[in-house]
PDB file of N, CA and C in Angstrom:
ATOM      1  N   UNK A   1     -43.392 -31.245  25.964  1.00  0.00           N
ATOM      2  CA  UNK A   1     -43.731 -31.314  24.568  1.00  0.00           C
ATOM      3  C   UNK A   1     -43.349 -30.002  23.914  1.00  0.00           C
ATOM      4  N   UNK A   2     -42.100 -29.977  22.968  1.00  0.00           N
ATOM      5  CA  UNK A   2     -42.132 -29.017  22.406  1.00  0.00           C
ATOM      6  C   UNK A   2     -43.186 -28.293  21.042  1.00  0.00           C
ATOM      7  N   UNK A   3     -43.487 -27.279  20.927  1.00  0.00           N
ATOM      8  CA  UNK A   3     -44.389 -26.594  19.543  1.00  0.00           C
ATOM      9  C   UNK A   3     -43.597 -25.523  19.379  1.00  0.00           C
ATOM     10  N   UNK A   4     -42.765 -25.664  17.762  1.00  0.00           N
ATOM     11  CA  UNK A   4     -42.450 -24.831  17.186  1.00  0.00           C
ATOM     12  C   UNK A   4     -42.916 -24.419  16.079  1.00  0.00           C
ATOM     13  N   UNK A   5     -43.031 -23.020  16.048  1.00  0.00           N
ATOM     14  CA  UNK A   5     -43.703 -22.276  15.114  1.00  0.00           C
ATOM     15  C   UNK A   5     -42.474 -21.755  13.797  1.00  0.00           C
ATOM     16  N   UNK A   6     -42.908 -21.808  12.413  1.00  0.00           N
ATOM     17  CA  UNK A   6     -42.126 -21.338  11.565  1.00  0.00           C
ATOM     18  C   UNK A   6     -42.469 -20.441  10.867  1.00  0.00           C
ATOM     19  N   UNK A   7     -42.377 -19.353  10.598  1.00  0.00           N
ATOM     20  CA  UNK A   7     -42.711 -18.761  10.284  1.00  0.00           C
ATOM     21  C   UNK A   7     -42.529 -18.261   8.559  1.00  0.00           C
ATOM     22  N   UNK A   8     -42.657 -18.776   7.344  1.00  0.00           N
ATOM     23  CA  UNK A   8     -42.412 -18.680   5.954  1.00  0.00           C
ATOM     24  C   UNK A   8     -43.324 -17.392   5.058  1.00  0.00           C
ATOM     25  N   UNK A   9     -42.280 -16.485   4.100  1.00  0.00           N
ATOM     26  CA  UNK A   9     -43.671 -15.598   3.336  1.00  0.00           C
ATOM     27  C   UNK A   9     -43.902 -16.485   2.388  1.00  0.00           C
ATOM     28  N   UNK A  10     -45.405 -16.004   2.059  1.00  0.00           N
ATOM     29  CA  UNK A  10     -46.408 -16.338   1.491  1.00  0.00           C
ATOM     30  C   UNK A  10     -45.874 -15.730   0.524  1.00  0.00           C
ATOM     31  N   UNK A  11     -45.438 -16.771  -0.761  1.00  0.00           N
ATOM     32  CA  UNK A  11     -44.285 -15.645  -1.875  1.00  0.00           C
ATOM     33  C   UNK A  11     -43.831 -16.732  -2.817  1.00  0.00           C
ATOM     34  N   UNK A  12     -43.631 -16.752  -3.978  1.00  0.00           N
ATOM     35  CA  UNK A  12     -43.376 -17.988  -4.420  1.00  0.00           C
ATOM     36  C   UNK A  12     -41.584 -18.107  -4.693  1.00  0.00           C
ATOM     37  N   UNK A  13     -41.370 -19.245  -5.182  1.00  0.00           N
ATOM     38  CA  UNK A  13     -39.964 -19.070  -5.670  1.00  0.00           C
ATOM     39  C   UNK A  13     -40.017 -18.821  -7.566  1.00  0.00           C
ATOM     40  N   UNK A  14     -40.738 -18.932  -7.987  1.00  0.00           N
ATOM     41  CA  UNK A  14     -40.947 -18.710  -9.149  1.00  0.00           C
ATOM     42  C   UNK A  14     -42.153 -17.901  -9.269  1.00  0.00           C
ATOM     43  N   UNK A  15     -42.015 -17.564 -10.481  1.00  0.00           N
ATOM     44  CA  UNK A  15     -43.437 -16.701 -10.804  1.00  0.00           C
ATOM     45  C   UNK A  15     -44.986 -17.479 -11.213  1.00  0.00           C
ATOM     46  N   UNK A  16     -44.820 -18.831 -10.989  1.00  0.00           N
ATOM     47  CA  UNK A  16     -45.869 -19.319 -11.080  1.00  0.00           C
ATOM     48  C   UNK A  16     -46.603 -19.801  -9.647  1.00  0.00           C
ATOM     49  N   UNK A  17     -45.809 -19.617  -8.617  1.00  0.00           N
ATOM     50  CA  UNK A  17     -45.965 -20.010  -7.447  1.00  0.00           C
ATOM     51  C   UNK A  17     -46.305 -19.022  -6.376  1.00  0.00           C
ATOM     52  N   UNK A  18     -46.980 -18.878  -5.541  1.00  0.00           N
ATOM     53  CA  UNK A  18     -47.627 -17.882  -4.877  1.00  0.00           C
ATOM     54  C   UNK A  18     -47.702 -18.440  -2.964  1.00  0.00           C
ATOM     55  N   UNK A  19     -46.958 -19.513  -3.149  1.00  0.00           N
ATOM     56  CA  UNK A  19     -46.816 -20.295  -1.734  1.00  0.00           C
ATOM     57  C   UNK A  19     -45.913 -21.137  -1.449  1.00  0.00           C
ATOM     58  N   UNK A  20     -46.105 -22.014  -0.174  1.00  0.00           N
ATOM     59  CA  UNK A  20     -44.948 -22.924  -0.073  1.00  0.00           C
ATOM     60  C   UNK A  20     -46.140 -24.328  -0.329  1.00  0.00           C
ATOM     61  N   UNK A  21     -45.316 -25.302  -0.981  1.00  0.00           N
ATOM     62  CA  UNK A  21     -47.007 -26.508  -1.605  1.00  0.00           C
ATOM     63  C   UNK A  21     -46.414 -27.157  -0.061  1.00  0.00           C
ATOM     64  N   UNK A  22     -47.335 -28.431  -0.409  1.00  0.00           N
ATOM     65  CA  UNK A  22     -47.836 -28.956   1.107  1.00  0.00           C
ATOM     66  C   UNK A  22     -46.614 -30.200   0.988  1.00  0.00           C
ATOM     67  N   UNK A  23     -46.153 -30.393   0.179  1.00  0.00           N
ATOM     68  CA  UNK A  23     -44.731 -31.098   0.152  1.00  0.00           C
ATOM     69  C   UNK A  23     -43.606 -30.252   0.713  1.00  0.00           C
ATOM     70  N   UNK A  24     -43.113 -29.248   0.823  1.00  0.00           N
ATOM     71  CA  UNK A  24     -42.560 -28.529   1.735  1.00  0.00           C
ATOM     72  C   UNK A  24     -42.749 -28.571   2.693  1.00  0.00           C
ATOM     73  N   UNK A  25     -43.601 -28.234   3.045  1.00  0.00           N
ATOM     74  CA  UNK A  25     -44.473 -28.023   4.337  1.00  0.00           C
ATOM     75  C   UNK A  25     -44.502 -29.481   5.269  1.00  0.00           C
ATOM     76  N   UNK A  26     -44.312 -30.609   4.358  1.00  0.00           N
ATOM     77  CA  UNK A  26     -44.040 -31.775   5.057  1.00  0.00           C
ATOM     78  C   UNK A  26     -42.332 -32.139   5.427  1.00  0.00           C
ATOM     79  N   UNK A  27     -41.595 -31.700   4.564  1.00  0.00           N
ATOM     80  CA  UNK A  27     -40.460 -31.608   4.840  1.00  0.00           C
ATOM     81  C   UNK A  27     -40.089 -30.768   5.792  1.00  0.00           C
ATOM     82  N   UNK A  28     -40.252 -29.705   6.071  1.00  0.00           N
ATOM     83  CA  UNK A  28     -39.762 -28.275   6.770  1.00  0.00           C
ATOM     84  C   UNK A  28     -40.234 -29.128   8.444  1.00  0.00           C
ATOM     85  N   UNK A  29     -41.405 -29.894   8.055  1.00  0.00           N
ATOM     86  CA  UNK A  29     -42.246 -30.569   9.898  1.00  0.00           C
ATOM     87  C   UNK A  29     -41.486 -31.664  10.170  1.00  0.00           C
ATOM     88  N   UNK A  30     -41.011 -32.426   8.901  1.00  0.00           N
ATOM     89  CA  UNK A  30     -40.135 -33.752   9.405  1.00  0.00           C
ATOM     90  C   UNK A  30     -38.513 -33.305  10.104  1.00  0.00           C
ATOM     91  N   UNK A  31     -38.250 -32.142   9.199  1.00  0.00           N
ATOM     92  CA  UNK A  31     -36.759 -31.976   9.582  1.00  0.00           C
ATOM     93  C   UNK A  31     -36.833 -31.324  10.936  1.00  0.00           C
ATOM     94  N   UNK A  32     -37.802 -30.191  11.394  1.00  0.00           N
ATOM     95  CA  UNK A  32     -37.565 -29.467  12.295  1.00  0.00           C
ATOM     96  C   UNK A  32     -38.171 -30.620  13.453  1.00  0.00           C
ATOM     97  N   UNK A  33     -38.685 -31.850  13.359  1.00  0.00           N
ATOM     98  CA  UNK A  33     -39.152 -32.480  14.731  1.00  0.00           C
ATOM     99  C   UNK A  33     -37.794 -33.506  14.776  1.00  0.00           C
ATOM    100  N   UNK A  34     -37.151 -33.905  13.619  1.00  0.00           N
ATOM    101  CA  UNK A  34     -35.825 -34.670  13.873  1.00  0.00           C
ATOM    102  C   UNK A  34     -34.520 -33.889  14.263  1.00  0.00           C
ATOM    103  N   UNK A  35     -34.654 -32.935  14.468  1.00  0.00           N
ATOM    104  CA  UNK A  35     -33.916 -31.708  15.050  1.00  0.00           C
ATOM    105  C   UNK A  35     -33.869 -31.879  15.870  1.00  0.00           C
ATOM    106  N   UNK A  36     -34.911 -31.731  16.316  1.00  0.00           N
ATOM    107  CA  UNK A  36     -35.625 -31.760  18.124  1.00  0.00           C
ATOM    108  C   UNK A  36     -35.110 -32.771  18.689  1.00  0.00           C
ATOM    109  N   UNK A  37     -35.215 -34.135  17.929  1.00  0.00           N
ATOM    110  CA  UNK A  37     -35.231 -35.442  18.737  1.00  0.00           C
ATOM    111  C   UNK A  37     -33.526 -35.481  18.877  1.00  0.00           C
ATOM    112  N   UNK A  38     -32.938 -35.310  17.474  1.00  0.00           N
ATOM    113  CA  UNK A  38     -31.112 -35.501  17.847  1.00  0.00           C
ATOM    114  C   UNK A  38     -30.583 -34.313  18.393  1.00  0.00           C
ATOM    115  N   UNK A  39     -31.318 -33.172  18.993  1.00  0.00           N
ATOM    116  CA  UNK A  39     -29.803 -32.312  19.702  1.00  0.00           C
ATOM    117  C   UNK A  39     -30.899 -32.336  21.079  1.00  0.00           C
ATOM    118  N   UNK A  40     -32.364 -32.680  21.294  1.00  0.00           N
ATOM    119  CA  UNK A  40     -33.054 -32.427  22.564  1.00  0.00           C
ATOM    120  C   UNK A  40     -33.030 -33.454  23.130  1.00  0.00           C
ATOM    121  N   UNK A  41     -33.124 -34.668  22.389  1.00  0.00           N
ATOM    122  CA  UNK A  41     -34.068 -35.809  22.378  1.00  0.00           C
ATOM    123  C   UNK A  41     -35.277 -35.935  22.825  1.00  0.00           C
ATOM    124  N   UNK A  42     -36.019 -35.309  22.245  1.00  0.00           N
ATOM    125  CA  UNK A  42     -37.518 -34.872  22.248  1.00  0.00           C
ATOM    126  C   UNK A  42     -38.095 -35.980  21.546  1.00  0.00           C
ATOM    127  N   UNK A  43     -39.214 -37.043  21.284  1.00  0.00           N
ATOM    128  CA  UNK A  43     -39.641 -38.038  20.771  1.00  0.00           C
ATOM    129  C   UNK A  43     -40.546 -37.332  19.574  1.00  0.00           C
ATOM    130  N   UNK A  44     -40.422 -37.537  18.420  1.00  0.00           N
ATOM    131  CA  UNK A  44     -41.018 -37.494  17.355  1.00  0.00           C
ATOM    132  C   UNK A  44     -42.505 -36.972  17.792  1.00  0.00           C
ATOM    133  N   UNK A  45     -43.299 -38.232  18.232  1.00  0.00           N
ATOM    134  CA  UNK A  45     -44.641 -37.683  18.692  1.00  0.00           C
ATOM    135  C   UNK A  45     -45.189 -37.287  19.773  1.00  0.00           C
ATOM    136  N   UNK A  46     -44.424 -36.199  20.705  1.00  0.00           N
ATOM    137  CA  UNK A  46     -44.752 -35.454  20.730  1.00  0.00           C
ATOM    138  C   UNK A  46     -44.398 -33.719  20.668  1.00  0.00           C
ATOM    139  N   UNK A  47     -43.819 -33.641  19.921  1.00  0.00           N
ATOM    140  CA  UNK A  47     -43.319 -32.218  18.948  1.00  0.00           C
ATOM    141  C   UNK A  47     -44.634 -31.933  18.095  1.00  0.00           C
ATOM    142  N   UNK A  48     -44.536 -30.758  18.175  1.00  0.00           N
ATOM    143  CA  UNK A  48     -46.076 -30.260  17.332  1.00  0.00           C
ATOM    144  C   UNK A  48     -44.856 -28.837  16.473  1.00  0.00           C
ATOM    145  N   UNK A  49     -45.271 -29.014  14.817  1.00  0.00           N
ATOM    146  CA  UNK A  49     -44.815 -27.886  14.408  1.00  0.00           C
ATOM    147  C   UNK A  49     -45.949 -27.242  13.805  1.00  0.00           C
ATOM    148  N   UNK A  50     -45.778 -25.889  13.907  1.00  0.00           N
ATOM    149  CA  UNK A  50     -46.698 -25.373  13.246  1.00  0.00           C
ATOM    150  C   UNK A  50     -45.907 -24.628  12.226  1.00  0.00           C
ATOM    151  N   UNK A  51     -46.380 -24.083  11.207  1.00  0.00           N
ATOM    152  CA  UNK A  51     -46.230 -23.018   9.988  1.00  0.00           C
ATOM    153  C   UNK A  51     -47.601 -22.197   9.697  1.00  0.00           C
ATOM    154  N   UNK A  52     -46.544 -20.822   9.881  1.00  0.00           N
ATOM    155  CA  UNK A  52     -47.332 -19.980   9.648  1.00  0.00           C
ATOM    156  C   UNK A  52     -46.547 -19.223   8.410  1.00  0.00           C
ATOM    157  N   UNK A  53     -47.549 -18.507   7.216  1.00  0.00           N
ATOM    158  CA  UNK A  53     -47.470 -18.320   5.960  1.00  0.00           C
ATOM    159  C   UNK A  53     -47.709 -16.550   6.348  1.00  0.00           C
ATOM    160  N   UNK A  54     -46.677 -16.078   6.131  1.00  0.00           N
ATOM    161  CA  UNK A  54     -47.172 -14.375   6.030  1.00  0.00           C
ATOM    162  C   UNK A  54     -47.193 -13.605   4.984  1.00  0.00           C
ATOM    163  N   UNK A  55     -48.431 -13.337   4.709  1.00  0.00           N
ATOM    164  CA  UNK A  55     -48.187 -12.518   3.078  1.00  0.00           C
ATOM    165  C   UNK A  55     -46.851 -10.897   3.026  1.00  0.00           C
ATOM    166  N   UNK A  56     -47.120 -11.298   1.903  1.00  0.00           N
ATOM    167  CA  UNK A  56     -45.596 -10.305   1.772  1.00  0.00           C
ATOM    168  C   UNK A  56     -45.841  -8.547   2.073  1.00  0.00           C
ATOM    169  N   UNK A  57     -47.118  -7.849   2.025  1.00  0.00           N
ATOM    170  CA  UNK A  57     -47.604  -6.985   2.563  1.00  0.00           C
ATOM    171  C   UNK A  57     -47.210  -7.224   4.050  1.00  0.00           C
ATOM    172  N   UNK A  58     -47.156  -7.940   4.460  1.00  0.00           N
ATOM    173  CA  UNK A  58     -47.395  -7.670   6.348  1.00  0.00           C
ATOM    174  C   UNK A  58     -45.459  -7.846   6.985  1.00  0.00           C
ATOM    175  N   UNK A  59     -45.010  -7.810   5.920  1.00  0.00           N
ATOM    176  CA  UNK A  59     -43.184  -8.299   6.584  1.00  0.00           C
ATOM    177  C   UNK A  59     -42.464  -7.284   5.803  1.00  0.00           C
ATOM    178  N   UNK A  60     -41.490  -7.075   6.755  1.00  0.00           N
ATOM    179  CA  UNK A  60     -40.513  -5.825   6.067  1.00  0.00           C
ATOM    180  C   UNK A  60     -39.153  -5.842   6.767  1.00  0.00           C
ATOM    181  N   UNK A  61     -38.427  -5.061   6.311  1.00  0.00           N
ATOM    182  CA  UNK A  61     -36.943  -4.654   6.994  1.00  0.00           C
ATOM    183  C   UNK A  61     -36.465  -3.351   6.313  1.00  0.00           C
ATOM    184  N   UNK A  62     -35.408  -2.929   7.046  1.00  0.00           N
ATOM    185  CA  UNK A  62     -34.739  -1.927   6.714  1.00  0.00           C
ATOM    186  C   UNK A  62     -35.886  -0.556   6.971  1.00  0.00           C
ATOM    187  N   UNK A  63     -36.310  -1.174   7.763  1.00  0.00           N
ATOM    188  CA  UNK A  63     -37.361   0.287   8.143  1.00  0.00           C
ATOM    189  C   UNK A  63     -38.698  -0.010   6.970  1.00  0.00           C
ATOM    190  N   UNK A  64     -38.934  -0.105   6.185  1.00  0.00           N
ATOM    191  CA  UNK A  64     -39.678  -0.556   4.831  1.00  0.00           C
ATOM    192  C   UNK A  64     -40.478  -1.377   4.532  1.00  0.00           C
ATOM    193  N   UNK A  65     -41.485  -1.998   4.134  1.00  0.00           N
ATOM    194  CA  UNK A  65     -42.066  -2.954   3.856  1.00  0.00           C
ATOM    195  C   UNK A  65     -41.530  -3.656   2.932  1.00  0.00           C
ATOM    196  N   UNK A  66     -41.045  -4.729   2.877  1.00  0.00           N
ATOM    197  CA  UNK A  66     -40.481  -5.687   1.782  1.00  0.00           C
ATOM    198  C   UNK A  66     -40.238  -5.377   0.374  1.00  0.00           C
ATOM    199  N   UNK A  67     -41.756  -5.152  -0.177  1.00  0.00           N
ATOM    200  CA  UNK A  67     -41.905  -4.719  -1.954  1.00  0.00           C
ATOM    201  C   UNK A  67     -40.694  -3.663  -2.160  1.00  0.00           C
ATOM    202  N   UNK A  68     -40.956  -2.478  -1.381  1.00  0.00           N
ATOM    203  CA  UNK A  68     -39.972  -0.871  -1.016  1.00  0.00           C
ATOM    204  C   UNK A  68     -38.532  -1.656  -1.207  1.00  0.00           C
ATOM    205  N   UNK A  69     -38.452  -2.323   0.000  1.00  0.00           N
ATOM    206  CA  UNK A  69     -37.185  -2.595   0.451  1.00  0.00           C
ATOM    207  C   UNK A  69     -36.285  -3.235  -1.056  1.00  0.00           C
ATOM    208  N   UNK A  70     -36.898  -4.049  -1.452  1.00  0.00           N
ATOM    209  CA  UNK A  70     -36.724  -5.164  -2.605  1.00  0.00           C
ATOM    210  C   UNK A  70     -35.856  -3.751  -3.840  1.00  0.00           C
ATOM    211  N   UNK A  71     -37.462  -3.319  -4.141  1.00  0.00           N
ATOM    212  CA  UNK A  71     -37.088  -1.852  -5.222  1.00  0.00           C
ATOM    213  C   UNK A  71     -35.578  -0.788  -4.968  1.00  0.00           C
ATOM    214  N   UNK A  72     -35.605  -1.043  -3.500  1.00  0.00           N
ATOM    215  CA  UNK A  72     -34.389   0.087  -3.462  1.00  0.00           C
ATOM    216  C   UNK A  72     -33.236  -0.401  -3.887  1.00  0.00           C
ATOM    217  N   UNK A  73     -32.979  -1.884  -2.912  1.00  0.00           N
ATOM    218  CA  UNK A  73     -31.679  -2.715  -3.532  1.00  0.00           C
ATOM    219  C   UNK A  73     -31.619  -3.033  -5.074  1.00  0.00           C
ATOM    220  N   UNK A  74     -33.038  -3.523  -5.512  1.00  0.00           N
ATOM    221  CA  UNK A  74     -32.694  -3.020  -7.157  1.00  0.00           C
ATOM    222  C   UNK A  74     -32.320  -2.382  -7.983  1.00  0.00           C
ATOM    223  N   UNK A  75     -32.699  -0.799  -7.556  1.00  0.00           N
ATOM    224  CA  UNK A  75     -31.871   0.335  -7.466  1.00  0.00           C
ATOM    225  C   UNK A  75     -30.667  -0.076  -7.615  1.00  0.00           C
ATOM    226  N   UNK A  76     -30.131   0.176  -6.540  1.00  0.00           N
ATOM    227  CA  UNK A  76     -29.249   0.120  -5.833  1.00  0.00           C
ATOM    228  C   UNK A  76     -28.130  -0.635  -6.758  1.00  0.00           C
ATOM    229  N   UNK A  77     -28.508  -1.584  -7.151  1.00  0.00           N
ATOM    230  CA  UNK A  77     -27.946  -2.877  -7.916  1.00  0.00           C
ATOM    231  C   UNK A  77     -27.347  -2.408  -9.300  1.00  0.00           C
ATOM    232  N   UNK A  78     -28.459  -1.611  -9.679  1.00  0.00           N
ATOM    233  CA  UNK A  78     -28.157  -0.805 -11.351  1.00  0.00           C
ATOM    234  C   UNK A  78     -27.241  -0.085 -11.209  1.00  0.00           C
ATOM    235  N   UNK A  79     -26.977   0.926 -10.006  1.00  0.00           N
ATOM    236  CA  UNK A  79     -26.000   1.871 -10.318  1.00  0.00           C
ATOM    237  C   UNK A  79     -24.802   2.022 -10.346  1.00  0.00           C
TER     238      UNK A  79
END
């Protein structure tokens, strides 16, 4: 039985949005268990996906925490 974990930030795509809604979240579980089934052939039920939501404080790159990181390439962008 495979369980895959996904991992998405907690972040919206617009400024009214602050997450991923639970219609995503149903899509992102249907596609990643029909994945499974056409390249593993893993059976639908039993694949377990999970999603996990990480707020944008706790994820980073470039050495930086995200917000930082974001600001510099903005920077960056102007000059």
């Amino acid at each position: 039985m495979p369980i895959v974990t996904v991992q998405v930030t907690r972040e919206g795509t617009s400024p009214d949005r602050n997450s991923v809604t639970a219609e995503e979240k149903a899509a992102i579980i249907a596609g990643v268990s029909q994945l499974l089934l056409d390249v593993l052939n893993k059976p639908l039920e039993s694949t377990y996906v999970v999603i996990e939501e990480v707020d944008l404080d706790n994820w980073g790159w470039g050495g930086v925490p995200t917000a930082e990181y974001r600001k510099q390439r903005a920077a960056g962008a102007k000059t």
